[in-house]
N, C-alpha and C. Protein backbone atom coordinates (compact mmCIF):
# COMPACT_ATOMS: atom_id res chain seq x y z
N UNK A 1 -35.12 -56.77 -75.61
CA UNK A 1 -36.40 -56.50 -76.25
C UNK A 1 -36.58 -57.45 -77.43
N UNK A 2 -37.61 -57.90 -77.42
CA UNK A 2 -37.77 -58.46 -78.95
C UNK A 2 -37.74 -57.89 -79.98
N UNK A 3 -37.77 -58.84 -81.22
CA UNK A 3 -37.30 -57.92 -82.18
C UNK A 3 -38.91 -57.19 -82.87
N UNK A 4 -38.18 -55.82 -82.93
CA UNK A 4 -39.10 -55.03 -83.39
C UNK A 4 -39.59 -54.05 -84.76
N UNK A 5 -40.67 -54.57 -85.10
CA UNK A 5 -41.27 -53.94 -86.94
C UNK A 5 -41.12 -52.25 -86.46
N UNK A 6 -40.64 -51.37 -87.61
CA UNK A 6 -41.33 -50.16 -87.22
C UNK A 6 -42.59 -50.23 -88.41
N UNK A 7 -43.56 -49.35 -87.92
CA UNK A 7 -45.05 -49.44 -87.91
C UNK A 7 -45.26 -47.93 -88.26
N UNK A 8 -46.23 -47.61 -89.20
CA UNK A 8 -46.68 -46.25 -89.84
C UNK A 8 -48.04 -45.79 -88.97
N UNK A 9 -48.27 -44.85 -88.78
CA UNK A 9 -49.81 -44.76 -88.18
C UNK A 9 -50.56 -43.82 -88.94
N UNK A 10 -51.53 -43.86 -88.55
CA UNK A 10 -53.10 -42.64 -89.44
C UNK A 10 -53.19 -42.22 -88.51
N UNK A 11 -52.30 -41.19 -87.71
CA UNK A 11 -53.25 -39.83 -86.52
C UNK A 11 -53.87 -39.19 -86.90
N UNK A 12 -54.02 -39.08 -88.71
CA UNK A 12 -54.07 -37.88 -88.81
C UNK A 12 -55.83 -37.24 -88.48
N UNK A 13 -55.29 -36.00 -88.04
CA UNK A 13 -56.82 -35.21 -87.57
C UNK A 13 -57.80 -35.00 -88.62
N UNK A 14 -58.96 -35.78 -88.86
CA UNK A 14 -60.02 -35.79 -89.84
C UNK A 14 -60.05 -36.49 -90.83
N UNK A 15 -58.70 -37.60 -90.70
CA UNK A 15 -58.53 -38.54 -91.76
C UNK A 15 -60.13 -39.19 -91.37
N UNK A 16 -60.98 -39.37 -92.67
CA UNK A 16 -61.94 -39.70 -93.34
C UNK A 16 -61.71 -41.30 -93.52
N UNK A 17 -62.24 -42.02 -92.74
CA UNK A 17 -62.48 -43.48 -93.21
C UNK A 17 -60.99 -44.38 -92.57
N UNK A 18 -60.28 -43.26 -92.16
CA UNK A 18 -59.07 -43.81 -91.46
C UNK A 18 -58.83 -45.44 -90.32
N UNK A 19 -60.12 -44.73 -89.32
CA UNK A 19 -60.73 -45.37 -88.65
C UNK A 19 -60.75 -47.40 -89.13
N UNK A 20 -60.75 -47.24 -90.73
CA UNK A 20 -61.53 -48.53 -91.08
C UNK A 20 -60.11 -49.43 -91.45
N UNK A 21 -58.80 -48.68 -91.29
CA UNK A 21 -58.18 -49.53 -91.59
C UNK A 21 -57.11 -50.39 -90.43
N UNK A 22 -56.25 -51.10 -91.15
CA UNK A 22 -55.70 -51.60 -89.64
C UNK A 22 -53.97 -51.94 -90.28
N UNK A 23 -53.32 -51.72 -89.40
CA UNK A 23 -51.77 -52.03 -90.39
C UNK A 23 -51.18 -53.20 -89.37
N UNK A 24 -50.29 -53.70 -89.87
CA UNK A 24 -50.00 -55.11 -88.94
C UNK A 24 -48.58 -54.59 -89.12
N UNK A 25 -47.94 -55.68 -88.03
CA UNK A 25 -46.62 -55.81 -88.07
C UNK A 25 -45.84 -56.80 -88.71
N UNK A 26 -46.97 -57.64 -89.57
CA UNK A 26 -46.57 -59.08 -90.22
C UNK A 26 -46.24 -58.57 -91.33
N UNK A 27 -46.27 -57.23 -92.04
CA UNK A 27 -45.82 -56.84 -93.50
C UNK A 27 -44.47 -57.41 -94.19
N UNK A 28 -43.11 -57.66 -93.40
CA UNK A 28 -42.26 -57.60 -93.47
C UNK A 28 -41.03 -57.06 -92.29
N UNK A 29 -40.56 -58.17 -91.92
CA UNK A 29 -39.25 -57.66 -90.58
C UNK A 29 -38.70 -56.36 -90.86
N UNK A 30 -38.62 -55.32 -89.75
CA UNK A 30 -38.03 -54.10 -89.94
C UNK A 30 -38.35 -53.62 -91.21
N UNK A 31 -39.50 -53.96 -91.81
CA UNK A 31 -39.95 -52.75 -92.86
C UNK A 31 -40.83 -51.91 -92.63
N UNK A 32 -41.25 -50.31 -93.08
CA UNK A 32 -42.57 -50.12 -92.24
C UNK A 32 -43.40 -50.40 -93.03
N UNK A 33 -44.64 -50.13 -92.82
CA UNK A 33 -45.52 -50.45 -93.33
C UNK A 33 -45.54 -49.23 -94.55
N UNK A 34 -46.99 -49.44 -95.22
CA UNK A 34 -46.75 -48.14 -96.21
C UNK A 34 -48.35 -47.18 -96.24
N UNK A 35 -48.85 -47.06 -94.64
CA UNK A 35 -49.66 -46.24 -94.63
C UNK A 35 -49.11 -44.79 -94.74
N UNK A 36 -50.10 -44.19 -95.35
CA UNK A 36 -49.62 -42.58 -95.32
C UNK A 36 -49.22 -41.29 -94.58
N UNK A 37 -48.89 -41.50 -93.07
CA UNK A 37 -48.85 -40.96 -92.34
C UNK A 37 -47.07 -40.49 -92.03
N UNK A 38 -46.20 -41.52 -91.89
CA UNK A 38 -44.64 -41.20 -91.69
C UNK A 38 -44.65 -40.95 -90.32
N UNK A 39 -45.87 -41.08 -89.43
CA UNK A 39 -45.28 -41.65 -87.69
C UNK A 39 -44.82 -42.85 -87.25
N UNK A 40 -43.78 -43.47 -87.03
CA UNK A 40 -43.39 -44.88 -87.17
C UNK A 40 -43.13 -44.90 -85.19
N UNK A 41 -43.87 -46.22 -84.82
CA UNK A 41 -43.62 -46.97 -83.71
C UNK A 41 -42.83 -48.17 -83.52
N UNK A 42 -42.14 -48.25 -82.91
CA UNK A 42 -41.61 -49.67 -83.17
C UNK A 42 -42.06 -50.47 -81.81
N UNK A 43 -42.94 -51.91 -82.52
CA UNK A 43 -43.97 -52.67 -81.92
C UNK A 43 -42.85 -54.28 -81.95
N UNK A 44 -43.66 -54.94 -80.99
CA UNK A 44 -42.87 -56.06 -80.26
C UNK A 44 -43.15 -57.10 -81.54
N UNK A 45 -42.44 -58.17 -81.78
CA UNK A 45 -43.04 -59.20 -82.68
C UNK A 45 -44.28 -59.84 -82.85
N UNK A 46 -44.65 -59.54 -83.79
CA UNK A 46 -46.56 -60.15 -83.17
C UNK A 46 -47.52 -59.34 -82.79
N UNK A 47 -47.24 -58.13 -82.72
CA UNK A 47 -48.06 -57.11 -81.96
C UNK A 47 -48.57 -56.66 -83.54
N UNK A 48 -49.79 -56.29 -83.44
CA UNK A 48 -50.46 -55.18 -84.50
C UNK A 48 -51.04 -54.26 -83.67
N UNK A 49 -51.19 -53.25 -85.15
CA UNK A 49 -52.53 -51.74 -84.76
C UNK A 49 -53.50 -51.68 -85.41
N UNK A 50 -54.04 -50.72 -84.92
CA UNK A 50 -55.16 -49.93 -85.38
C UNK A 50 -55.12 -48.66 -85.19
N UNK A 51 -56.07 -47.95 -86.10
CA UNK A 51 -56.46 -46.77 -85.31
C UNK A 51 -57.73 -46.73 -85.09
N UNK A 52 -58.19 -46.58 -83.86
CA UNK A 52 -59.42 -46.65 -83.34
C UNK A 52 -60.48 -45.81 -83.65
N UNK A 53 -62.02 -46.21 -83.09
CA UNK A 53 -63.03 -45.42 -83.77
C UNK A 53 -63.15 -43.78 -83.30
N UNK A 54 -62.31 -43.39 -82.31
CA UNK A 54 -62.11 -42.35 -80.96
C UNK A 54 -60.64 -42.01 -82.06
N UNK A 55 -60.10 -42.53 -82.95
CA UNK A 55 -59.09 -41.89 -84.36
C UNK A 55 -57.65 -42.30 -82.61
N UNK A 56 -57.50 -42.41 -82.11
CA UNK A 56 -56.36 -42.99 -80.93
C UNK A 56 -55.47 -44.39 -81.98
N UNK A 57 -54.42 -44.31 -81.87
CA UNK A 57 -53.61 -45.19 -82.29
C UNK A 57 -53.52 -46.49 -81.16
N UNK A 58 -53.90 -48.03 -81.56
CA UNK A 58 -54.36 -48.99 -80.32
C UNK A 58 -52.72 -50.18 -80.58
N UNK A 59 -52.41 -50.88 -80.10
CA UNK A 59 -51.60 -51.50 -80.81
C UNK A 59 -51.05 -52.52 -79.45
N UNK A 60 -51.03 -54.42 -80.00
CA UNK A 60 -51.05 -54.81 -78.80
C UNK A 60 -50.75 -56.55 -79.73
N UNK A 61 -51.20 -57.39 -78.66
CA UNK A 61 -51.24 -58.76 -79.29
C UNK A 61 -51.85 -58.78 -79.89
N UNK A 62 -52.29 -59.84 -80.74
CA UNK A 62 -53.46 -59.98 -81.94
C UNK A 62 -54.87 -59.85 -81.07
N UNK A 63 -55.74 -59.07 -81.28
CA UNK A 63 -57.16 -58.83 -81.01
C UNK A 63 -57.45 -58.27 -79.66
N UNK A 64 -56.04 -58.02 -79.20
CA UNK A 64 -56.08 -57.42 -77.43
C UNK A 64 -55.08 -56.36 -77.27
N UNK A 65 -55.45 -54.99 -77.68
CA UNK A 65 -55.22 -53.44 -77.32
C UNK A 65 -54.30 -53.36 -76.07
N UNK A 66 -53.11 -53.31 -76.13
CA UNK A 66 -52.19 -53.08 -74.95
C UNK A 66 -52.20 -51.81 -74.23
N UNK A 67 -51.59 -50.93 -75.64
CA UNK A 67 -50.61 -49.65 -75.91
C UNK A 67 -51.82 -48.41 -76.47
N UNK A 68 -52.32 -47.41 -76.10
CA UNK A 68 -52.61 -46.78 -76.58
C UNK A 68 -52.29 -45.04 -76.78
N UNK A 69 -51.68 -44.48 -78.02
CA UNK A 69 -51.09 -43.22 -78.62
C UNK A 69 -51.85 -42.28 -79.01
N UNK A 70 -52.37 -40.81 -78.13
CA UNK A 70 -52.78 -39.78 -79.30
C UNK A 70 -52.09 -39.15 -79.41
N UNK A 71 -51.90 -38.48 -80.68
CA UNK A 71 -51.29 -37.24 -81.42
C UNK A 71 -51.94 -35.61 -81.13
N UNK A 72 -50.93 -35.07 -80.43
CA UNK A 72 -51.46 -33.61 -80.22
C UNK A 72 -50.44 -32.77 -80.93
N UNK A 73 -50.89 -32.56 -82.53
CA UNK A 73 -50.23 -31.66 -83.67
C UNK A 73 -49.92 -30.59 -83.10
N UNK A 74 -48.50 -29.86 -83.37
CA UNK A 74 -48.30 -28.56 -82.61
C UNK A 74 -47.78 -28.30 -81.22
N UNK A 75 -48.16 -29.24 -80.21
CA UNK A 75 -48.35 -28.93 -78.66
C UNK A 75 -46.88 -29.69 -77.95
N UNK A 76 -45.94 -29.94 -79.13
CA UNK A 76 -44.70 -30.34 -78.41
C UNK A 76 -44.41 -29.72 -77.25
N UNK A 77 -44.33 -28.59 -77.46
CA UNK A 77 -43.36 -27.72 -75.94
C UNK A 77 -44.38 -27.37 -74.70
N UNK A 78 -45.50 -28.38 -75.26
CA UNK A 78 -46.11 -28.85 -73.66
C UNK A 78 -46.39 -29.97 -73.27
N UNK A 79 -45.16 -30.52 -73.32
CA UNK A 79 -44.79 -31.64 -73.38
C UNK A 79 -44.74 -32.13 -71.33
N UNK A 80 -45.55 -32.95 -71.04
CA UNK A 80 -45.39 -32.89 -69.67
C UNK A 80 -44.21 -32.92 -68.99
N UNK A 81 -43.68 -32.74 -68.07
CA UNK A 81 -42.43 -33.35 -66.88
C UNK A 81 -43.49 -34.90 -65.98
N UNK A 82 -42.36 -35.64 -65.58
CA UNK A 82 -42.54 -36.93 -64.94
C UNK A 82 -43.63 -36.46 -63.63
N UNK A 83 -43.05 -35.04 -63.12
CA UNK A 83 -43.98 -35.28 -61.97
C UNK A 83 -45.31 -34.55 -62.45
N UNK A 84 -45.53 -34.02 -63.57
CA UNK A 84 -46.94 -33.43 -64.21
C UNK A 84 -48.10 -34.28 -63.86
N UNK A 85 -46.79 -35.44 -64.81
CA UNK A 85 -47.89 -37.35 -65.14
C UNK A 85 -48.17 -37.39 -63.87
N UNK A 86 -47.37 -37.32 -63.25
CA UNK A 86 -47.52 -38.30 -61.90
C UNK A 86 -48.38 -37.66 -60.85
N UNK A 87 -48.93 -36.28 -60.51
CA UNK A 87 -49.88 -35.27 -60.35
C UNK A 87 -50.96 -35.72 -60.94
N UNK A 88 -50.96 -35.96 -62.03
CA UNK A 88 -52.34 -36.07 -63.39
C UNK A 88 -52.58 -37.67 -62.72
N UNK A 89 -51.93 -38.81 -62.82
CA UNK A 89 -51.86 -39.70 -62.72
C UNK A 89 -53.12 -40.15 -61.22
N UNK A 90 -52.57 -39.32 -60.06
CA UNK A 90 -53.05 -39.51 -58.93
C UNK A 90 -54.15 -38.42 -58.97
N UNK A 91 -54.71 -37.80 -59.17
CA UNK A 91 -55.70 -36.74 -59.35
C UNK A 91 -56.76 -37.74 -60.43
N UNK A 92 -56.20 -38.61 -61.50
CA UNK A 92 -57.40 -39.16 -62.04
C UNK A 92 -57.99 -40.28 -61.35
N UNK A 93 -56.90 -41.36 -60.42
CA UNK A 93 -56.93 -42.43 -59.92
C UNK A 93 -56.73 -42.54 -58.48
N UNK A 94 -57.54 -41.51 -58.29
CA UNK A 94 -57.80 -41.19 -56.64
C UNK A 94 -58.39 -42.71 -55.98
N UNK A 95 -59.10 -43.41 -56.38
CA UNK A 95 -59.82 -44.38 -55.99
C UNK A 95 -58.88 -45.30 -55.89
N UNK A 96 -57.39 -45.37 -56.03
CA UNK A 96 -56.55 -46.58 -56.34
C UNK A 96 -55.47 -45.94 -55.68
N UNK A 97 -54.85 -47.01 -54.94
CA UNK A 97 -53.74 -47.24 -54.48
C UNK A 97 -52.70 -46.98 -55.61
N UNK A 98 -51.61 -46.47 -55.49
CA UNK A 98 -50.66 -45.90 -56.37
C UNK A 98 -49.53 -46.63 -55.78
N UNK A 99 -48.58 -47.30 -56.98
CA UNK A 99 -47.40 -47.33 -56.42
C UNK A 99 -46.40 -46.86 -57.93
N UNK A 100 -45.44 -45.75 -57.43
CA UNK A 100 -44.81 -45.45 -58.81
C UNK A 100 -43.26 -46.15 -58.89
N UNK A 101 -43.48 -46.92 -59.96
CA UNK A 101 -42.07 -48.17 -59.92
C UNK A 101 -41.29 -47.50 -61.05
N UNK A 102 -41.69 -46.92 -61.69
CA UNK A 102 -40.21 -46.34 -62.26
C UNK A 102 -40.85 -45.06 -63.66
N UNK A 103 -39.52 -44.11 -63.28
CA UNK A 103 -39.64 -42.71 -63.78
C UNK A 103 -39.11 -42.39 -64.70
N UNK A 104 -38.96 -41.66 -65.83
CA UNK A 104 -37.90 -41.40 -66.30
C UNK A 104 -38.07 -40.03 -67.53
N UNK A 105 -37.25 -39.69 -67.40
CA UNK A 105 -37.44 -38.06 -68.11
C UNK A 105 -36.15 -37.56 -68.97
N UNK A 106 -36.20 -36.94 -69.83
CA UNK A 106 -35.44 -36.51 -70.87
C UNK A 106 -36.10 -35.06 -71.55
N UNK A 107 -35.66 -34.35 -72.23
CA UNK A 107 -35.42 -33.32 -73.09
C UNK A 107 -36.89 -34.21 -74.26
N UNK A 108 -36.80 -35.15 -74.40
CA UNK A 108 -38.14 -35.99 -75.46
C UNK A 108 -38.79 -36.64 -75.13
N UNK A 109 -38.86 -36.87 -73.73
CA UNK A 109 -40.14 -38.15 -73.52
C UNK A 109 -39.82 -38.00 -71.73
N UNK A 110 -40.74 -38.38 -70.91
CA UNK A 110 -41.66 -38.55 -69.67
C UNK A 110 -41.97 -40.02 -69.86
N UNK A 111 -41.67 -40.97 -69.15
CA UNK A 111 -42.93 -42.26 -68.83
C UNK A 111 -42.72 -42.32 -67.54
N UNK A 112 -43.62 -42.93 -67.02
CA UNK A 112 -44.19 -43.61 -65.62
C UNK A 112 -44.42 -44.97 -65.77
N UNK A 113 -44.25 -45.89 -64.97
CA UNK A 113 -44.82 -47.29 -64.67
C UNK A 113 -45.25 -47.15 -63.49
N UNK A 114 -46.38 -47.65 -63.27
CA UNK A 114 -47.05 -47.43 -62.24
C UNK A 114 -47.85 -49.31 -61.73
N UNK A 115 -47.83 -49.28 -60.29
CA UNK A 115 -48.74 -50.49 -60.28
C UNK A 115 -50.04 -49.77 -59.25
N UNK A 116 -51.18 -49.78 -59.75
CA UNK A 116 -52.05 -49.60 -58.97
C UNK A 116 -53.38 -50.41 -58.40
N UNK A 117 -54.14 -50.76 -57.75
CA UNK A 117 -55.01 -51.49 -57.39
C UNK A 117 -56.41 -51.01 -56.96
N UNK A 118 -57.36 -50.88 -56.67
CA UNK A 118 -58.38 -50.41 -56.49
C UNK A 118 -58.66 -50.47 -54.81
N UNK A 119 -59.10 -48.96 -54.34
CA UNK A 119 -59.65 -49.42 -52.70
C UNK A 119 -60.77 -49.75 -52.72
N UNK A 120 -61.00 -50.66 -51.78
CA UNK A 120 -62.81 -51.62 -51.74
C UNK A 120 -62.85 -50.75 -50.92
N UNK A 121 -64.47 -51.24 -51.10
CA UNK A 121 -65.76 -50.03 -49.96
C UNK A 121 -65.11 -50.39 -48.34
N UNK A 122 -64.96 -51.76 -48.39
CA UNK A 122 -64.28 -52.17 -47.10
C UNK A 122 -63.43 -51.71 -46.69
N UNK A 123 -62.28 -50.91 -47.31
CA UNK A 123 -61.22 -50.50 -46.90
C UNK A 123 -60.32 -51.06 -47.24
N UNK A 124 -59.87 -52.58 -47.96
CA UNK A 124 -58.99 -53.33 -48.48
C UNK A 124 -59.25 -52.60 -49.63
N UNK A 125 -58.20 -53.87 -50.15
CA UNK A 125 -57.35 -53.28 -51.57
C UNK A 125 -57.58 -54.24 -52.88
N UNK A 126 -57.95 -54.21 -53.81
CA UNK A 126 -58.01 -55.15 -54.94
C UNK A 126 -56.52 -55.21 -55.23
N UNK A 127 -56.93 -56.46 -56.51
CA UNK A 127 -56.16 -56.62 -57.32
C UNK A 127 -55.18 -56.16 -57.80
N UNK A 128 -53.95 -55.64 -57.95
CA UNK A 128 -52.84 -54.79 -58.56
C UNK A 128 -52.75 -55.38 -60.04
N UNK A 129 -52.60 -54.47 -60.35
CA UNK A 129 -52.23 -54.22 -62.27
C UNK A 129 -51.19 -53.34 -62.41
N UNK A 130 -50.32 -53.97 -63.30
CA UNK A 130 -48.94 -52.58 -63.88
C UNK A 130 -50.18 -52.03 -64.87
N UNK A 131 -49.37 -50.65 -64.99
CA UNK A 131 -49.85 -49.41 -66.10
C UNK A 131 -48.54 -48.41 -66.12
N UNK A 132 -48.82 -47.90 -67.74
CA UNK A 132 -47.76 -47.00 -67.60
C UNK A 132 -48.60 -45.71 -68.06
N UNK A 133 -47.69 -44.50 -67.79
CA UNK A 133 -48.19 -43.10 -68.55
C UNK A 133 -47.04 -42.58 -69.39
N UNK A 134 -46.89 -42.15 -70.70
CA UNK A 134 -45.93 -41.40 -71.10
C UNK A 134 -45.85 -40.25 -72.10
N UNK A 135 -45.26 -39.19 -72.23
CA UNK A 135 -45.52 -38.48 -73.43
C UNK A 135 -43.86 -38.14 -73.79
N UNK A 136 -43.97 -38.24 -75.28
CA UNK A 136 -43.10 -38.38 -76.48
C UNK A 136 -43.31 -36.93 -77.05
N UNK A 137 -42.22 -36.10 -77.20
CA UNK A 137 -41.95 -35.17 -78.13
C UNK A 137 -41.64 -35.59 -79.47
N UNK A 138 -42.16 -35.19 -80.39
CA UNK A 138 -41.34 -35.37 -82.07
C UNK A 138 -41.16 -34.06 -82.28
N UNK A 139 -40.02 -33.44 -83.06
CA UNK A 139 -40.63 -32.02 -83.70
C UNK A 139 -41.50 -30.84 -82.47
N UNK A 140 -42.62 -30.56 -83.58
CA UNK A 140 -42.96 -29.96 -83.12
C UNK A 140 -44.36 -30.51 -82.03
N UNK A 141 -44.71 -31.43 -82.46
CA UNK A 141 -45.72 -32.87 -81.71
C UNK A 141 -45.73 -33.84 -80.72
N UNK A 142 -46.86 -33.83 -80.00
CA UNK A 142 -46.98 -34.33 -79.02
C UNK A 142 -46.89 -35.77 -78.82
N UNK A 143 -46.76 -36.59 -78.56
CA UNK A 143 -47.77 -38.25 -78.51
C UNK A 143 -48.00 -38.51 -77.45
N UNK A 144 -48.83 -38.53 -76.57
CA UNK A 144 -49.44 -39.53 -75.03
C UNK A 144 -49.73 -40.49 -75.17
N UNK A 145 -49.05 -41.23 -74.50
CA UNK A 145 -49.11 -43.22 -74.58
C UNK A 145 -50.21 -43.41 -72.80
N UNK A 146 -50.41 -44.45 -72.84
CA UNK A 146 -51.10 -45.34 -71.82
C UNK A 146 -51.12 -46.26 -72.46
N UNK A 147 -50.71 -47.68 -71.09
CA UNK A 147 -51.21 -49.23 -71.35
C UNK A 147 -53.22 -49.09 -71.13
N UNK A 148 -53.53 -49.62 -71.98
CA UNK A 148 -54.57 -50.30 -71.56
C UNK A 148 -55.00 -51.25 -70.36
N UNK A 149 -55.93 -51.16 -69.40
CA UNK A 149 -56.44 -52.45 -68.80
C UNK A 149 -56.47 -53.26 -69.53
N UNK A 150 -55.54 -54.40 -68.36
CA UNK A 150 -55.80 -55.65 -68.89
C UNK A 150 -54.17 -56.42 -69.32
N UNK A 151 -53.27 -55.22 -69.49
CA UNK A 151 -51.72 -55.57 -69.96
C UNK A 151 -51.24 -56.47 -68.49
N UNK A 152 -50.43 -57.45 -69.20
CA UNK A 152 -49.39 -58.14 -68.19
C UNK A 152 -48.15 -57.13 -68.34
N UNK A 153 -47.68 -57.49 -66.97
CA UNK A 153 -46.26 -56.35 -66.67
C UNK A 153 -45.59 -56.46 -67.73
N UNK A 154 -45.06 -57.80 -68.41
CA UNK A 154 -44.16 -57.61 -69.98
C UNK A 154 -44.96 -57.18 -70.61
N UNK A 155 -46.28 -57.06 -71.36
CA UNK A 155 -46.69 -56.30 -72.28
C UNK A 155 -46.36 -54.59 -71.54
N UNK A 156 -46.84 -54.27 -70.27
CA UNK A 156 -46.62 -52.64 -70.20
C UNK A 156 -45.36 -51.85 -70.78
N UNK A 157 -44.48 -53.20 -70.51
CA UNK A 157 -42.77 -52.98 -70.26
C UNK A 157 -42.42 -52.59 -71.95
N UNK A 158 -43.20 -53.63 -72.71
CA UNK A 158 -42.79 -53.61 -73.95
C UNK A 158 -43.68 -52.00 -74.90
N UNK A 159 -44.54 -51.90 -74.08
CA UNK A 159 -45.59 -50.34 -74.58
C UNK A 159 -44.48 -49.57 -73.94
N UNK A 160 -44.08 -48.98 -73.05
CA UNK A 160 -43.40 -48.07 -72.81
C UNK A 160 -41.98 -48.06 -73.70
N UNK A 161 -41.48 -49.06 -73.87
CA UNK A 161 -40.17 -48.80 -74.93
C UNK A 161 -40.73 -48.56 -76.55
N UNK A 162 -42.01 -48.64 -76.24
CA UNK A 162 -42.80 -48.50 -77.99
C UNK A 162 -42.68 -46.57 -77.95
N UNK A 163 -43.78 -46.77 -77.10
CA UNK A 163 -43.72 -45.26 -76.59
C UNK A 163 -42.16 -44.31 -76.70
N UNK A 164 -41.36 -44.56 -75.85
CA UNK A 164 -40.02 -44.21 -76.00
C UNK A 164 -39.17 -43.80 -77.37
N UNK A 165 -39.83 -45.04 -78.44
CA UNK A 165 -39.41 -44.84 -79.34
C UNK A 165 -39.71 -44.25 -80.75
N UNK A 166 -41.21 -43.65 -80.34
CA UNK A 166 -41.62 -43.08 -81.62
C UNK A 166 -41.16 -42.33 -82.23
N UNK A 167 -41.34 -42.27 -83.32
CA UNK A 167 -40.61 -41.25 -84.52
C UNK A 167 -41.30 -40.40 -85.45
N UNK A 168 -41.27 -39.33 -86.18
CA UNK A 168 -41.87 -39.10 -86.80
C UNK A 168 -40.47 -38.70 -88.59
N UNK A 169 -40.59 -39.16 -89.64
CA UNK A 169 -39.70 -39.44 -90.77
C UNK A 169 -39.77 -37.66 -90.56
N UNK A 170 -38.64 -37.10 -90.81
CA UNK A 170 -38.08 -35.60 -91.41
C UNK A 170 -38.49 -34.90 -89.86
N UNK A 171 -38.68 -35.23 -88.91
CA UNK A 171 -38.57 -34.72 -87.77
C UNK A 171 -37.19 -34.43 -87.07
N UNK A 172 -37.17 -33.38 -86.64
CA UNK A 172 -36.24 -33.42 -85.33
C UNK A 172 -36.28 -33.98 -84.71
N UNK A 173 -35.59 -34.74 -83.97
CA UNK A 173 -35.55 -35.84 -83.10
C UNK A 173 -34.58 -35.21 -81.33
């Protein structure tokens, strides 16, 4: 993996004006940043965030959204299983060819990598794109990750070990 900043985020629910700011990963190697929140991601070299106008945590190459994180305060211990995602996964993306390339599950986190493609009216198949799905326990808190459209397979690769690794400071882990 490359080497990786950990990164602070603004989930927070009703943060006021939150929206307007943006934290980078250029602050300083392995330092976090010093937004007010104490959820730390650890992002690929070069990668920054945001938190988006939808308050979603975005975070990717410079000006192109890879990785995207919400925070569901409280709702840890409904925390999905691999085959939940993977149910949810095919129930949203009925229209697409599914292929599930790799699973993985723990006591704190669920991800999926998935490559899927679109069925034409014709009956063929578009384009294939990697995507991943994952959800992260902290504590008592949720996080749900997705790549964005548009990620190359190393960017998905590198969102899912982001995902994997979130933290929250004075959490159970």
């Amino acid at each position: 993996m490359a080497p990786a900043s950990l990164l602070a985020l603004t989930l927070l629910g009703g943060c006021e004006g939150c929206g307007k700011e943006s934290a980078s990963s250029e602050e300083g190697e392995g330092r976090p940043s010093s937004i007010r929140s104490g959820v730390k991601v650890p992002l690929p070299e070069g990668w920054s965030a945001q938190v988006a106008p939808d308050e979603s945590f975005q975070a990717g190459p410079p000006g192109r959204p890879v990785l995207r994180v919400d925070l569901r305060r409280g709702d840890g211990e409904q925390m999905p299983s691999v085959d939940a995602l993977a149910e949810r996964v095919r129930d949203e993306l009925k229209d697409f060819e599914l292929s599930f390339d790799q699973e993985e599950e723990t006591e704190r986190y669920s991800l999926l990598r998935i490559t899927l493609a679109p069925q034409l009216a014709d009956g063929g198949v578009g384009l294939e794109a990697p995507g991943f799905f994952g959800a992260r326990r902290v504590g008592n808190d949720l996080f749900l990750c997705a790549s964005l459209p548009g990620a190359s397979p190393e960017e998905v690769r590198l969102a899912t070990e982001a995902c994997r690794d979130i933290q929250v400071q004075g959490a159970l882990q």
